[in-house]
N, C-alpha and C. Protein backbone atom coordinates (compact mmCIF):
# COMPACT_ATOMS: atom_id res chain seq x y z
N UNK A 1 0.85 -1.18 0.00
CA UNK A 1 0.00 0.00 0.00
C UNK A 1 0.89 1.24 0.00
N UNK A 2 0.40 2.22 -0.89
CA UNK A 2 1.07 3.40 -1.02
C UNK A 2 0.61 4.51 0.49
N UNK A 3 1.58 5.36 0.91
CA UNK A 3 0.52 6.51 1.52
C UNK A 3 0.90 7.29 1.00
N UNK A 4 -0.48 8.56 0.69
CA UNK A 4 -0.26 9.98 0.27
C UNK A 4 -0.33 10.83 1.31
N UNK A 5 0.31 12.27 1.36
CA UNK A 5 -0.49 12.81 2.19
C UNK A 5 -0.31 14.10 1.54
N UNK A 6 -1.80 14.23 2.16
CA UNK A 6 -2.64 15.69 1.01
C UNK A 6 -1.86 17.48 1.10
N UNK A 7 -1.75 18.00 1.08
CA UNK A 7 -0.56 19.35 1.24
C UNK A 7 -1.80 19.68 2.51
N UNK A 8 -2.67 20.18 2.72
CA UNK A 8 -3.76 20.18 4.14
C UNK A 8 -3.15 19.36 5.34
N UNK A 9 -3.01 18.03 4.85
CA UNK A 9 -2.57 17.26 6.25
C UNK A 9 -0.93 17.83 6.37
N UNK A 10 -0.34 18.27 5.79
CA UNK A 10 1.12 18.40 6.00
C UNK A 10 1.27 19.36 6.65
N UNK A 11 0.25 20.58 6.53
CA UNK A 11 0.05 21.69 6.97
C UNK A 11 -0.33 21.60 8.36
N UNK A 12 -1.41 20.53 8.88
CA UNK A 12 -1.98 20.35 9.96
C UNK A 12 -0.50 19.79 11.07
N UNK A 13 0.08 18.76 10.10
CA UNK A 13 0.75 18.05 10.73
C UNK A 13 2.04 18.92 11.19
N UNK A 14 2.73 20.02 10.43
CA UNK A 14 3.89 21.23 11.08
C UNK A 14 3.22 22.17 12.19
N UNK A 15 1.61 21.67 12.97
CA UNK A 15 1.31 22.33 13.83
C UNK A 15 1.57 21.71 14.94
N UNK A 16 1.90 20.23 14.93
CA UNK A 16 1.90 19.28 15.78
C UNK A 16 3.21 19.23 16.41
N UNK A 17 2.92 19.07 17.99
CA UNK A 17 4.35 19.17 18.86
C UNK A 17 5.46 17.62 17.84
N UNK A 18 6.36 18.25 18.69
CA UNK A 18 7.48 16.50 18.42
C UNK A 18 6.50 15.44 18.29
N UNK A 19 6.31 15.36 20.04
CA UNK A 19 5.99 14.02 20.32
C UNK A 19 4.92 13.44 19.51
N UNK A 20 3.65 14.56 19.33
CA UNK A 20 2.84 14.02 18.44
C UNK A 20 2.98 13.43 16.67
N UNK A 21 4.36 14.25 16.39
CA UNK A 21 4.73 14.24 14.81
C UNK A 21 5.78 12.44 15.18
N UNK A 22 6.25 12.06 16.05
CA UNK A 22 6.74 11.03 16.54
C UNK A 22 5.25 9.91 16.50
N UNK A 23 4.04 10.25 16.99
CA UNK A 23 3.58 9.18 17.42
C UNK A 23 2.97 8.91 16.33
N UNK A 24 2.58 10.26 15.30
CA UNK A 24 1.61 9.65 13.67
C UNK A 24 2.68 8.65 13.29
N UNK A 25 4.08 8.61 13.17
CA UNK A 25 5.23 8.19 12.47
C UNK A 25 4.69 6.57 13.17
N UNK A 26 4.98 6.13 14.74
CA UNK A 26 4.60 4.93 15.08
C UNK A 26 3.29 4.78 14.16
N UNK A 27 2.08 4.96 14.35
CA UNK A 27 0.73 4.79 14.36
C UNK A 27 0.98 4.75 12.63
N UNK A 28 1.33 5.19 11.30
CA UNK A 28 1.90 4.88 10.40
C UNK A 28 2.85 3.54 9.98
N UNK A 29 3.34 3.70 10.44
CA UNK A 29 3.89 2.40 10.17
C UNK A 29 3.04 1.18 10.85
N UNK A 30 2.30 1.04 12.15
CA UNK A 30 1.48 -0.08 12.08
C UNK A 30 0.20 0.30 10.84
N UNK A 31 0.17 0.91 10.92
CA UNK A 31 -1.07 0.88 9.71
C UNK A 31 -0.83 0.22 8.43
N UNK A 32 0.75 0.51 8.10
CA UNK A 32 1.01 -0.61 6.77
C UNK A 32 0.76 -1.69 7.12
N UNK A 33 1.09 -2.31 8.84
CA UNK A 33 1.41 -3.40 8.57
C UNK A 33 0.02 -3.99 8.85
N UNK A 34 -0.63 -3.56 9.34
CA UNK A 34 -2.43 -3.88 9.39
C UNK A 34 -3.05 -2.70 9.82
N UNK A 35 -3.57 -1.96 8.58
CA UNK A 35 -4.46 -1.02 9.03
C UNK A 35 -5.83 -1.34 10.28
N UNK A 36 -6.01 -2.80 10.20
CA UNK A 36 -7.51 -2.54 11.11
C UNK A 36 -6.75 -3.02 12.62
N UNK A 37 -5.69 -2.65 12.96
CA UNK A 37 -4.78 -3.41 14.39
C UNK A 37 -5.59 -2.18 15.10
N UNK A 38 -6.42 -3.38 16.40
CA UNK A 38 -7.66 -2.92 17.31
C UNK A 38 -6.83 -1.14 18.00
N UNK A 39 -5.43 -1.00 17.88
CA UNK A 39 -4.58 0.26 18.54
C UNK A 39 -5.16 1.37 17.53
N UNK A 40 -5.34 0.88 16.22
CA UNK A 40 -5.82 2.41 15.35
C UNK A 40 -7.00 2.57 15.55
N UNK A 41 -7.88 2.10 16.14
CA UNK A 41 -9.43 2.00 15.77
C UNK A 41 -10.00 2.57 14.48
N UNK A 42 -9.78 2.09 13.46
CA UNK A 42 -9.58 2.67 11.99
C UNK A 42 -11.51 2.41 11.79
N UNK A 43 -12.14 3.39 11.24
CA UNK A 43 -13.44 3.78 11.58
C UNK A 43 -14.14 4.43 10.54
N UNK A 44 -14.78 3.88 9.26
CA UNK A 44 -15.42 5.02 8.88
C UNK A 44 -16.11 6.10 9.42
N UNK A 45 -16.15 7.25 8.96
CA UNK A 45 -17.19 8.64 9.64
C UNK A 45 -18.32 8.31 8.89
N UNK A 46 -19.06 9.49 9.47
CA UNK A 46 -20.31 10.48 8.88
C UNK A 46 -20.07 11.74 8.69
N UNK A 47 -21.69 12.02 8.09
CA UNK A 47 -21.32 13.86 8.36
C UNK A 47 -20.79 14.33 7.06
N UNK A 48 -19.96 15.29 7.35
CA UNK A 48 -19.60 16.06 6.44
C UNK A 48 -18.12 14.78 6.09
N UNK A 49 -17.91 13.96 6.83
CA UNK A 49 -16.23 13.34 6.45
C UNK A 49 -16.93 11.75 5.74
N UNK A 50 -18.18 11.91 5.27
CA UNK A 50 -18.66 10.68 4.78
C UNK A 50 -17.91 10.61 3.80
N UNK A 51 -17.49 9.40 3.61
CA UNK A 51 -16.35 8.67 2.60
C UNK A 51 -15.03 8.08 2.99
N UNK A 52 -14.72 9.26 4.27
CA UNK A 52 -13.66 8.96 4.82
C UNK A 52 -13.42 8.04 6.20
N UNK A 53 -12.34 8.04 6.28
CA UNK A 53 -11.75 6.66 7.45
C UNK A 53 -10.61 7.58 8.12
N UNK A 54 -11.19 7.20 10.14
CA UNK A 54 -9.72 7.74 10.95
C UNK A 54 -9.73 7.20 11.39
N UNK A 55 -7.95 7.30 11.74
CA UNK A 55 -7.41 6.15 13.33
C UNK A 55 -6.88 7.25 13.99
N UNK A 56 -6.69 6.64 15.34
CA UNK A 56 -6.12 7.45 16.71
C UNK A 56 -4.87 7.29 16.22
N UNK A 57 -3.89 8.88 16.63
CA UNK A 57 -2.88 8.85 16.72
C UNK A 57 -2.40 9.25 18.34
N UNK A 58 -3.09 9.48 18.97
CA UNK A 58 -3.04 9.63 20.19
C UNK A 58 -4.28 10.03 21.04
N UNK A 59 -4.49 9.96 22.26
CA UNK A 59 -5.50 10.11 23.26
C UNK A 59 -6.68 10.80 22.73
N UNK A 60 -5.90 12.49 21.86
CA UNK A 60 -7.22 12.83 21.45
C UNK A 60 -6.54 13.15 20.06
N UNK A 61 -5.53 13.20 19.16
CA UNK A 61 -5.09 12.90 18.07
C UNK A 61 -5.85 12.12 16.86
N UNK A 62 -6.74 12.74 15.81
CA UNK A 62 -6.96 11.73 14.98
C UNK A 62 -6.25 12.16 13.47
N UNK A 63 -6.08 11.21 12.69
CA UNK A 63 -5.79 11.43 11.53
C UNK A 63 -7.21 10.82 10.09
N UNK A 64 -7.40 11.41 9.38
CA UNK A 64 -8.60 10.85 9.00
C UNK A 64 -7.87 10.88 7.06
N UNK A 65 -8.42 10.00 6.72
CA UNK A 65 -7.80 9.43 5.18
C UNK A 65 -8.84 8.45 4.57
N UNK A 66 -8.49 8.87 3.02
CA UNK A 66 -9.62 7.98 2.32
C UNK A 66 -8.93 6.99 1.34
N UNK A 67 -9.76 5.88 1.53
CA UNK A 67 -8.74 4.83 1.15
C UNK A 67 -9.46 4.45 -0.13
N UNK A 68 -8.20 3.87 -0.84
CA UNK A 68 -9.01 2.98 -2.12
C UNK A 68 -8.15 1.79 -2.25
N UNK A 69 -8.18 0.89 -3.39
CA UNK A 69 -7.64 -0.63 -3.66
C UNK A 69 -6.22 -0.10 -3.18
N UNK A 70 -5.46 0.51 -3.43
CA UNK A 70 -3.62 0.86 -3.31
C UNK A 70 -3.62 1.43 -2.98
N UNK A 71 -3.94 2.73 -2.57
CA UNK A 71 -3.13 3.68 -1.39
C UNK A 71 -4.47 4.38 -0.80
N UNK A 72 -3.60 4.92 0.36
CA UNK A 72 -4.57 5.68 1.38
C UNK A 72 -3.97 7.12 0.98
N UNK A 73 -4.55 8.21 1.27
CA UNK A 73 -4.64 10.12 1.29
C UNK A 73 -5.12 10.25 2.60
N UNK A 74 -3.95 10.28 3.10
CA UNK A 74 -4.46 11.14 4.32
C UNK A 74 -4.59 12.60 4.27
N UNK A 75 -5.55 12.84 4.93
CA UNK A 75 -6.32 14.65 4.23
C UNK A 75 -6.25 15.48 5.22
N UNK A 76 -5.92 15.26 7.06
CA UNK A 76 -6.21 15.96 7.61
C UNK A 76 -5.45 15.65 8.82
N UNK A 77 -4.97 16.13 10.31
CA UNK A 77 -4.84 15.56 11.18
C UNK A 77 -4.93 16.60 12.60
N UNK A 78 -5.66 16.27 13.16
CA UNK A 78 -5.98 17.40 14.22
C UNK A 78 -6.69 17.01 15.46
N UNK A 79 -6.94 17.50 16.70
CA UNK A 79 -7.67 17.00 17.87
C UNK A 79 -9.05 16.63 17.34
N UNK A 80 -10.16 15.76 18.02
CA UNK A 80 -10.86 15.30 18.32
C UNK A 80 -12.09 16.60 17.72
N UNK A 81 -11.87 17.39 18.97
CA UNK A 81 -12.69 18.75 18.49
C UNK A 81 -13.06 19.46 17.45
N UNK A 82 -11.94 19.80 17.05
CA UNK A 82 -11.47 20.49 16.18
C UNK A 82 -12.27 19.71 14.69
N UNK A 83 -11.82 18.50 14.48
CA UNK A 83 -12.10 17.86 13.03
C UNK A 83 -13.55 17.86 13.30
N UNK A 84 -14.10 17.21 14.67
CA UNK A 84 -15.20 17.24 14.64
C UNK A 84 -16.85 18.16 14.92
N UNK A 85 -16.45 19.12 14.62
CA UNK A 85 -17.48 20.19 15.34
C UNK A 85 -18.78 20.57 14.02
């Protein structure tokens, strides 16, 4: 599986402390190796993010991406709140 990530998520993601730009990097690499490993809780949405799929990158960390047959786009990555309001 390929990953993309969208110029939005890159943007989101140079807002993110170390530790958090450290833990997408873990939470990434298990995702190649099984995106549905019960640690991502990998989840389609609703709403306005219908189409799309997030996993936890931390406590309140999500990253949300839309997948097809070969690669995932990740589009976004931000607190809990924030993506979801």
């Amino acid at each position: 599986m390929n990953i993309y990530l969208h110029k939005k998520f890159l943007k989101d993601y140079n807002k993110l402390t170390q530790s958090q730009k450290e833990k997408f990097k873990e939470r990434r690499n298990l995702f190649l190796k099984d995106e549905f490993d019960p640690v991502l809780n990998n989840h389609a949405l609703k709403g306005k993010w219908l189409g799309y799929r997030s996993i936890n990158v931390t406590g309140d960390i999500r990253a949300i991406f839309k997948r097809d047959t070969e690669s995932a786009l990740f589009v976004t990555i931000d607190n809990h709140s924030n993506l979801y309001r």
